[in-house]
N, C-alpha and C. Protein backbone atom coordinates (compact mmCIF):
# COMPACT_ATOMS: atom_id res chain seq x y z
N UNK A 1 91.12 95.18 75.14
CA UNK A 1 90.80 94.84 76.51
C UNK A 1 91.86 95.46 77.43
N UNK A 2 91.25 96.52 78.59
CA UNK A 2 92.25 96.90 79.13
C UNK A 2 93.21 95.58 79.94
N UNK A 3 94.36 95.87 80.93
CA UNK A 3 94.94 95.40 81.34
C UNK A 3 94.26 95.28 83.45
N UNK A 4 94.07 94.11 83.46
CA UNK A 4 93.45 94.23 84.75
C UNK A 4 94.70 94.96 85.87
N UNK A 5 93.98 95.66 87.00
CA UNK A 5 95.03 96.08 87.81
C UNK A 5 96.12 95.81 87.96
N UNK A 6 97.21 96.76 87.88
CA UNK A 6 98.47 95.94 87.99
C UNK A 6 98.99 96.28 89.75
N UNK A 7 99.98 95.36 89.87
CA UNK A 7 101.04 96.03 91.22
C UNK A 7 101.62 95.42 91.33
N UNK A 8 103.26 96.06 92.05
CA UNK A 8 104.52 95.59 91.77
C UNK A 8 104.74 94.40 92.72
N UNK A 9 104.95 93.20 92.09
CA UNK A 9 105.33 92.25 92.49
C UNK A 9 107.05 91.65 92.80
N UNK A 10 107.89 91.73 91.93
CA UNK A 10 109.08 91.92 92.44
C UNK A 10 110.13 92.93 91.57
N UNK A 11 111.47 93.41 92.18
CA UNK A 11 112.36 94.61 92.30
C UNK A 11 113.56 93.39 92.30
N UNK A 12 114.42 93.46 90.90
CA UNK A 12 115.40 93.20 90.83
C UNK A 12 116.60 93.95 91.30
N UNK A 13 117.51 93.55 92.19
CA UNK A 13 118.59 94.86 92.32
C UNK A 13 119.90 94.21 92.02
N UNK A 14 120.66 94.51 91.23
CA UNK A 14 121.82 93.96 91.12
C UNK A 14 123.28 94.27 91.72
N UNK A 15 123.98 93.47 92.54
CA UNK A 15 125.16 93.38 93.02
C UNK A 15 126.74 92.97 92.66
N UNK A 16 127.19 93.81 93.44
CA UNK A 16 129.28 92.83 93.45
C UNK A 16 129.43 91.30 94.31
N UNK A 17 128.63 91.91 95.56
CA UNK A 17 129.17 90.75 96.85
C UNK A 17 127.83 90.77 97.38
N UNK A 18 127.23 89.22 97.16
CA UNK A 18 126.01 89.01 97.86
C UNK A 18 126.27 88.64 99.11
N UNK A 19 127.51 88.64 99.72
CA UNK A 19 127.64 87.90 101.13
C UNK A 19 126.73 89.13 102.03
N UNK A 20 127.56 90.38 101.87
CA UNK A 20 126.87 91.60 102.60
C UNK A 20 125.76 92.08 102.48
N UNK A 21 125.37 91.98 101.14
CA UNK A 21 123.85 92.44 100.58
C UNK A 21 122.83 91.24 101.28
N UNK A 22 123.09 89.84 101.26
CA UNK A 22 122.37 89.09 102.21
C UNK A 22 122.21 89.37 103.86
N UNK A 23 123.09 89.61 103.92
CA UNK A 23 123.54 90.25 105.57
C UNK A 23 122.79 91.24 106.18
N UNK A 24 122.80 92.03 105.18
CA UNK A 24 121.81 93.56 105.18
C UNK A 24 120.36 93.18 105.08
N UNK A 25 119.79 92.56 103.95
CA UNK A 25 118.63 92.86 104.10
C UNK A 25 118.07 91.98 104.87
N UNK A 26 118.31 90.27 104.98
CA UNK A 26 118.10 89.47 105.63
C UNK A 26 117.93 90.04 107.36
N UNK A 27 119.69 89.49 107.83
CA UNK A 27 119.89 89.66 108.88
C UNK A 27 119.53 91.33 109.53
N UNK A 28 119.94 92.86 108.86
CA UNK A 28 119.72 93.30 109.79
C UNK A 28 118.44 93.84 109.98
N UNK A 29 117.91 93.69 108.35
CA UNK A 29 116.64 94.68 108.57
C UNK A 29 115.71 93.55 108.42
N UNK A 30 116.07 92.57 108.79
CA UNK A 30 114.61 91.71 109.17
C UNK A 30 114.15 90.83 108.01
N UNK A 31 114.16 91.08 106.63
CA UNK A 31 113.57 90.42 105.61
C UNK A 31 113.30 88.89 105.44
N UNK A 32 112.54 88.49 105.46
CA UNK A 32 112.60 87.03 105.46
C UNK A 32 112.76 86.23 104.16
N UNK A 33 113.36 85.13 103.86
CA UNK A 33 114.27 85.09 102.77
C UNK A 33 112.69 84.14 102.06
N UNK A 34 112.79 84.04 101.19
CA UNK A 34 111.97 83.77 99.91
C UNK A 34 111.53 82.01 99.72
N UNK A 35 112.82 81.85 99.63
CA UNK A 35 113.61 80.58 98.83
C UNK A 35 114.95 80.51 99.75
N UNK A 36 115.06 79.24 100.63
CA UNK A 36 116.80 79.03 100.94
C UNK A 36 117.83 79.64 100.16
N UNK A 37 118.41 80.34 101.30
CA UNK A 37 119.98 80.77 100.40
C UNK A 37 120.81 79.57 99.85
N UNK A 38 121.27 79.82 98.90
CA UNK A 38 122.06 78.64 98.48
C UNK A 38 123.74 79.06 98.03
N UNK A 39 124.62 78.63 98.81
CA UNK A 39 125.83 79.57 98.73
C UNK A 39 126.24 79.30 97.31
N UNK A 40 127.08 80.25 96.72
CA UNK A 40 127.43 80.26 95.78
C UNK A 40 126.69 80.22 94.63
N UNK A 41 125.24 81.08 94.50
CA UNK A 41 124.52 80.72 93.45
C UNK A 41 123.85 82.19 92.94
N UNK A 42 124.84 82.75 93.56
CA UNK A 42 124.94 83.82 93.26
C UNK A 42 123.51 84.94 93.10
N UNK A 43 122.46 84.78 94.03
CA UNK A 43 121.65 85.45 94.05
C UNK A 43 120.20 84.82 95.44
N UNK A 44 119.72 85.54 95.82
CA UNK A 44 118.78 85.49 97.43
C UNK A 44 117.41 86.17 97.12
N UNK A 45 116.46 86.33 97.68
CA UNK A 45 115.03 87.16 97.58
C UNK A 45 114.48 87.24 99.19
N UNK A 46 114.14 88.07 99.31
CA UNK A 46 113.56 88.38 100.73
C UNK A 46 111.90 89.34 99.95
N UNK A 47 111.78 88.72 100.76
CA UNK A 47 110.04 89.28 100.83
C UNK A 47 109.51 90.72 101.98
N UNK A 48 109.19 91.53 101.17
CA UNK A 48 109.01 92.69 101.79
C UNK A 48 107.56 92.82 101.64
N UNK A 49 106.95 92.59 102.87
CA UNK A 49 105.34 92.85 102.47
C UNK A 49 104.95 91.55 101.04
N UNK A 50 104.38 92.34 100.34
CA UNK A 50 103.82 91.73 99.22
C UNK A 50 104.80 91.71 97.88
N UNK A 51 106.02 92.40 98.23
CA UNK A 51 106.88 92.26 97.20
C UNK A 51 107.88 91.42 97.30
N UNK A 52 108.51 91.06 96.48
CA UNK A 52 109.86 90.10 96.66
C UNK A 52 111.24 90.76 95.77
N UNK A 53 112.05 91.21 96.63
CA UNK A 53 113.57 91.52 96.03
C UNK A 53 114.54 90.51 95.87
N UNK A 54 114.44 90.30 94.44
CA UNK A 54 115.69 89.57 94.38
C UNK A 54 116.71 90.44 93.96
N UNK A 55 117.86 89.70 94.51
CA UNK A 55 119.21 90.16 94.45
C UNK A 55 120.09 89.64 93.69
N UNK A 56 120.66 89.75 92.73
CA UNK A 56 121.25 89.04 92.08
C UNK A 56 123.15 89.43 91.83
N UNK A 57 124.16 88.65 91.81
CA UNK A 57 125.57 89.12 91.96
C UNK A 57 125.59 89.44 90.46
N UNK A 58 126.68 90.38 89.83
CA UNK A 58 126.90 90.18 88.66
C UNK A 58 128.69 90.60 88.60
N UNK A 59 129.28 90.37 87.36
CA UNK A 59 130.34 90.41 87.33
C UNK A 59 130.93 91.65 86.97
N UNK A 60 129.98 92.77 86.44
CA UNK A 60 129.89 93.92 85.84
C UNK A 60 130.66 94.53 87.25
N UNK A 61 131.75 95.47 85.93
CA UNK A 61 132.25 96.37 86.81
C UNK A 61 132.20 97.80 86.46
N UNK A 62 130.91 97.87 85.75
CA UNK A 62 130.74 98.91 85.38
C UNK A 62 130.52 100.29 86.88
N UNK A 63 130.95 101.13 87.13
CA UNK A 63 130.64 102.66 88.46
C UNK A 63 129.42 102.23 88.98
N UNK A 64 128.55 102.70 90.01
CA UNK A 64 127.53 102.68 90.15
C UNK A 64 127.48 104.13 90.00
N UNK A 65 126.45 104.07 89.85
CA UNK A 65 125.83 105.82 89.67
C UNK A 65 125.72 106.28 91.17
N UNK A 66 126.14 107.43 91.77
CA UNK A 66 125.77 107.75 93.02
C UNK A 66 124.34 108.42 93.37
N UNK A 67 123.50 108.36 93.91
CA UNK A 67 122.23 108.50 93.61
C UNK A 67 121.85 109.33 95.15
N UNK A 68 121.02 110.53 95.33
CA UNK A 68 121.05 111.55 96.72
C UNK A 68 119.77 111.17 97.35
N UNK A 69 119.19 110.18 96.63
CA UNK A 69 117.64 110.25 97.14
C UNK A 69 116.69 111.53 96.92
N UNK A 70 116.99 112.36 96.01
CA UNK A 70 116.19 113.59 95.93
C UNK A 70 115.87 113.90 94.22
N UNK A 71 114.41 113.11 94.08
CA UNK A 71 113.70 112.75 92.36
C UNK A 71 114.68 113.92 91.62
N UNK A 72 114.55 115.31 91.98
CA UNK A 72 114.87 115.74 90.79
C UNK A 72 116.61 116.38 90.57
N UNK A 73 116.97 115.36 91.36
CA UNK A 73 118.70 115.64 91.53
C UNK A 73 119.16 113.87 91.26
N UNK A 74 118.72 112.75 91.21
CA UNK A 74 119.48 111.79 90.79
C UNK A 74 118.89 111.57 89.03
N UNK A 75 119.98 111.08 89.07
CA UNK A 75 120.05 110.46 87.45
C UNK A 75 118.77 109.11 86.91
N UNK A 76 118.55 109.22 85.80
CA UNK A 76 117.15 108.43 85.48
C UNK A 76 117.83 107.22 86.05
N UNK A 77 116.41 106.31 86.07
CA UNK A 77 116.21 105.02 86.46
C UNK A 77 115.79 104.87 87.64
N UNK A 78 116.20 104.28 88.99
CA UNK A 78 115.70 103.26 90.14
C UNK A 78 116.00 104.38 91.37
N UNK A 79 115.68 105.30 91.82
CA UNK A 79 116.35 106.44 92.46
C UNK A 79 116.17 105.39 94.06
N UNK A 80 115.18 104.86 94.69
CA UNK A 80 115.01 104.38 95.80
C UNK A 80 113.77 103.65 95.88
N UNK A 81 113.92 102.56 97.44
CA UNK A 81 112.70 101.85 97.19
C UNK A 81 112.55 102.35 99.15
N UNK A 82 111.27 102.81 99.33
CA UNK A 82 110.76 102.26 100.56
C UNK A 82 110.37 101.43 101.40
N UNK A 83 110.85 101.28 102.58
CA UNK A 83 110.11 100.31 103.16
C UNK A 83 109.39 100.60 104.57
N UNK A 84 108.53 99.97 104.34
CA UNK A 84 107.51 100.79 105.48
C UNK A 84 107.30 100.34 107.15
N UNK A 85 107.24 101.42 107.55
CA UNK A 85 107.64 100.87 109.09
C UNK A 85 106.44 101.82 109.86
N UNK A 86 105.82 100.83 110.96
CA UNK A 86 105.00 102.03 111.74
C UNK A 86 105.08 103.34 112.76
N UNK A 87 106.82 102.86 113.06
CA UNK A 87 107.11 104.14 113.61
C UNK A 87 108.69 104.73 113.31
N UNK A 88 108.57 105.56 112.31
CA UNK A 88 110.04 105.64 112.12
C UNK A 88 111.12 106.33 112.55
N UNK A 89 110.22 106.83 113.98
CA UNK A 89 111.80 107.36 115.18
C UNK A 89 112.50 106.22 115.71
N UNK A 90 111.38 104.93 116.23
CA UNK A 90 111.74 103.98 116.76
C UNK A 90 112.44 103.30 115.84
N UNK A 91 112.14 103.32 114.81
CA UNK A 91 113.46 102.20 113.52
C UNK A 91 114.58 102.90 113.75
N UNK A 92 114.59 104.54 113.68
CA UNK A 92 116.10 104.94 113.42
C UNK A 92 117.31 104.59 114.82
N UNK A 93 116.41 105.09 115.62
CA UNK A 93 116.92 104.21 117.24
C UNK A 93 117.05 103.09 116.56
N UNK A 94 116.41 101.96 116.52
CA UNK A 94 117.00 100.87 115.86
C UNK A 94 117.93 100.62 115.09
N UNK A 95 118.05 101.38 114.16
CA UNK A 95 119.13 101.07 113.17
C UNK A 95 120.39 102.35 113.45
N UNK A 96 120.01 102.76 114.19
CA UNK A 96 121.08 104.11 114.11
C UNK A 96 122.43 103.58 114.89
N UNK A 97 124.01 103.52 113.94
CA UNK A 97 124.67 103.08 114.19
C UNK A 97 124.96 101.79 113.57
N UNK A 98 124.07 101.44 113.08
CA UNK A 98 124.28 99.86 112.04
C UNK A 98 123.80 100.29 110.44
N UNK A 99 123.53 101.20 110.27
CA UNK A 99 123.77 101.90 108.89
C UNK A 99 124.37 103.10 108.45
N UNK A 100 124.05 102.84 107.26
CA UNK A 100 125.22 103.78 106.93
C UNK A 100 123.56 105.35 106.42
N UNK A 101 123.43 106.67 106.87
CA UNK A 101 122.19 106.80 106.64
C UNK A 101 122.53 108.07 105.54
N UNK A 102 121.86 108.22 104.72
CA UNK A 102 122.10 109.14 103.36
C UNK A 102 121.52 109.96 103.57
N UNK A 103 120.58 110.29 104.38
CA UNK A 103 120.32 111.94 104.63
C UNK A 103 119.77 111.91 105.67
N UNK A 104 119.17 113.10 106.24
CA UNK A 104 117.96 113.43 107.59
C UNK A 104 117.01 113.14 107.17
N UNK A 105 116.07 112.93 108.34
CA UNK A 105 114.31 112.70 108.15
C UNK A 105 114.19 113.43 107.50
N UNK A 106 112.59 113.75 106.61
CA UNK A 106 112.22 114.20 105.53
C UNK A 106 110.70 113.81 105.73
N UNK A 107 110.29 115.15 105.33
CA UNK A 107 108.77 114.74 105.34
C UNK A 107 108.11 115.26 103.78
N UNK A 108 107.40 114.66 103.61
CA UNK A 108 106.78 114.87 102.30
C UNK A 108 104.96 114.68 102.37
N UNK A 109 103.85 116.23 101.68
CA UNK A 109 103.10 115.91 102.22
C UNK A 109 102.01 116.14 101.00
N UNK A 110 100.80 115.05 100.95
CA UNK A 110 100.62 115.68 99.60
C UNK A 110 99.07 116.63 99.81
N UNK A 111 98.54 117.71 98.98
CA UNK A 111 97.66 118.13 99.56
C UNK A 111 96.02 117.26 99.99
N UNK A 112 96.35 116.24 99.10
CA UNK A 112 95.26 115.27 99.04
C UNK A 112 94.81 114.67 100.44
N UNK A 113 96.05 115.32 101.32
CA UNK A 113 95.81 114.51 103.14
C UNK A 113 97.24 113.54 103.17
N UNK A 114 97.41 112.74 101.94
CA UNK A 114 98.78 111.65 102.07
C UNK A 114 99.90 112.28 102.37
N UNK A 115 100.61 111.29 103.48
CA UNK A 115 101.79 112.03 103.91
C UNK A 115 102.98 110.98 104.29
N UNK A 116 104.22 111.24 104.30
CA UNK A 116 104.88 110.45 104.21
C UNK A 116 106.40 111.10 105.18
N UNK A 117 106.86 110.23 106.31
CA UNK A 117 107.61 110.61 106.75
C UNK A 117 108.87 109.72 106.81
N UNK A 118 110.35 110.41 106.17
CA UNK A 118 111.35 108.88 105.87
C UNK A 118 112.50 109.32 106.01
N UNK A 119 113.60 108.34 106.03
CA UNK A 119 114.95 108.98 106.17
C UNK A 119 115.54 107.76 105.63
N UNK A 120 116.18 108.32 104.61
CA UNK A 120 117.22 107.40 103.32
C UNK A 120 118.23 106.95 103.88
N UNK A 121 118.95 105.90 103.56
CA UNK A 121 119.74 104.61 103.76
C UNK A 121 120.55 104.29 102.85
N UNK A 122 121.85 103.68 103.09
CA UNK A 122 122.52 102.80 101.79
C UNK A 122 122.60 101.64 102.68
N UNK A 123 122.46 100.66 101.61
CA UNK A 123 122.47 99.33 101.77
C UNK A 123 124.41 99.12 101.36
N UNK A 124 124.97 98.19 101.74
CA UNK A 124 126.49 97.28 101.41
C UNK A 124 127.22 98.11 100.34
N UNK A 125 126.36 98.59 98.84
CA UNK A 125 126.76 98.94 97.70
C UNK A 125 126.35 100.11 97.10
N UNK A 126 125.88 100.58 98.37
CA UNK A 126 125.20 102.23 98.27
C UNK A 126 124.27 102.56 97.28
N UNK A 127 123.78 101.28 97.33
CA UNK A 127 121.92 101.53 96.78
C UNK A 127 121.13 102.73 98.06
N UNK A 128 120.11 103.48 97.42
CA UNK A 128 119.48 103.98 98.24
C UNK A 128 118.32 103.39 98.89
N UNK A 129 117.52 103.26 99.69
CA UNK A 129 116.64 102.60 100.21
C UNK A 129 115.93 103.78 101.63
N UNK A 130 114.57 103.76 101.83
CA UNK A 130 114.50 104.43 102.51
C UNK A 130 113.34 103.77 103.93
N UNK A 131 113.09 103.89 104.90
CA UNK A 131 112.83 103.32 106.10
C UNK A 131 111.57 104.76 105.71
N UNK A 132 110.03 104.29 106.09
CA UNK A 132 109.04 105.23 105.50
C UNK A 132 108.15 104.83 106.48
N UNK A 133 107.52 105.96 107.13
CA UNK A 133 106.26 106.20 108.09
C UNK A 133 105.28 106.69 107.29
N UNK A 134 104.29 105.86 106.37
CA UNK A 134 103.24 106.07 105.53
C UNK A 134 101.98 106.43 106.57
N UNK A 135 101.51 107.52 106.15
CA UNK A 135 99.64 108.00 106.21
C UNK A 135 99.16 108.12 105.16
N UNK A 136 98.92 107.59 104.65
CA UNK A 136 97.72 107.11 103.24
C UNK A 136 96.40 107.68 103.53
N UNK A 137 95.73 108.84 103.17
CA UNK A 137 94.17 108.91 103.13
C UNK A 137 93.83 107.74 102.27
């Protein structure tokens, strides 16, 4: 029996210091939190659309990998997550100056008609994340 439709429901990301990583996604970029923060419990979820990121602290001090936002130049695993906005000159005006931003706009287009216009971000711990003006045929 196949597997009925799937879609991503939540994106674990793991952290040093949830004080800032709460700060960030909560407070600046809007996310609305899940579940009450509860101090010292070392982890938060904000709801993005239909997904939910939890965040979780860990004690690991293992490097982070530095990651460029560009598929076939970062290292396997979690390269970036989008988040979608309807106009993304007006977000960068928005956010421009309260982030830290990892590259220039970027457009990406596919021949199918889908097109996608975005400009990459680090979050507190220099996760990549990217602010995305979706056209979906």
């Amino acid at each position: 029996m196949p597997l009925e439709p799937l879609h991503v429901d939540n994106l674990d990301l793991v952290c040093r210091d949830i004080k800032p990583m709460r700060a960030f996604y909560q407070d600046l970029l809007g996310l609305p939190l899940l579940f009450p923060f509860e101090e010292g419990s070392g982890w938060f979820a904000v709801q993005a659309g239909p997904v939910t990121l939890y965040v979780f602290e860990t004690s690991s001090r293992v490097d982070n990998v530095v990651r460029v936002h560009v598929a076939s130049e970062d290292p396997p695993g979690l390269s970036a997550f989008g988040l979608s906005v309807n106009d993304l000159d007006a977000a960068i005006v928005e956010l421009d100056g309260r982030v830290t931003w990892a590259g220039e706009t970027r457009e990406w287009r596919h021949p199918a008609g889908t097109w996608y216009r975005f400009r990459p971000l680090r979050d507190p711990e220099g996760n990549v994340l990217s602010i995305t003006e979706t056209h979906k045929v």
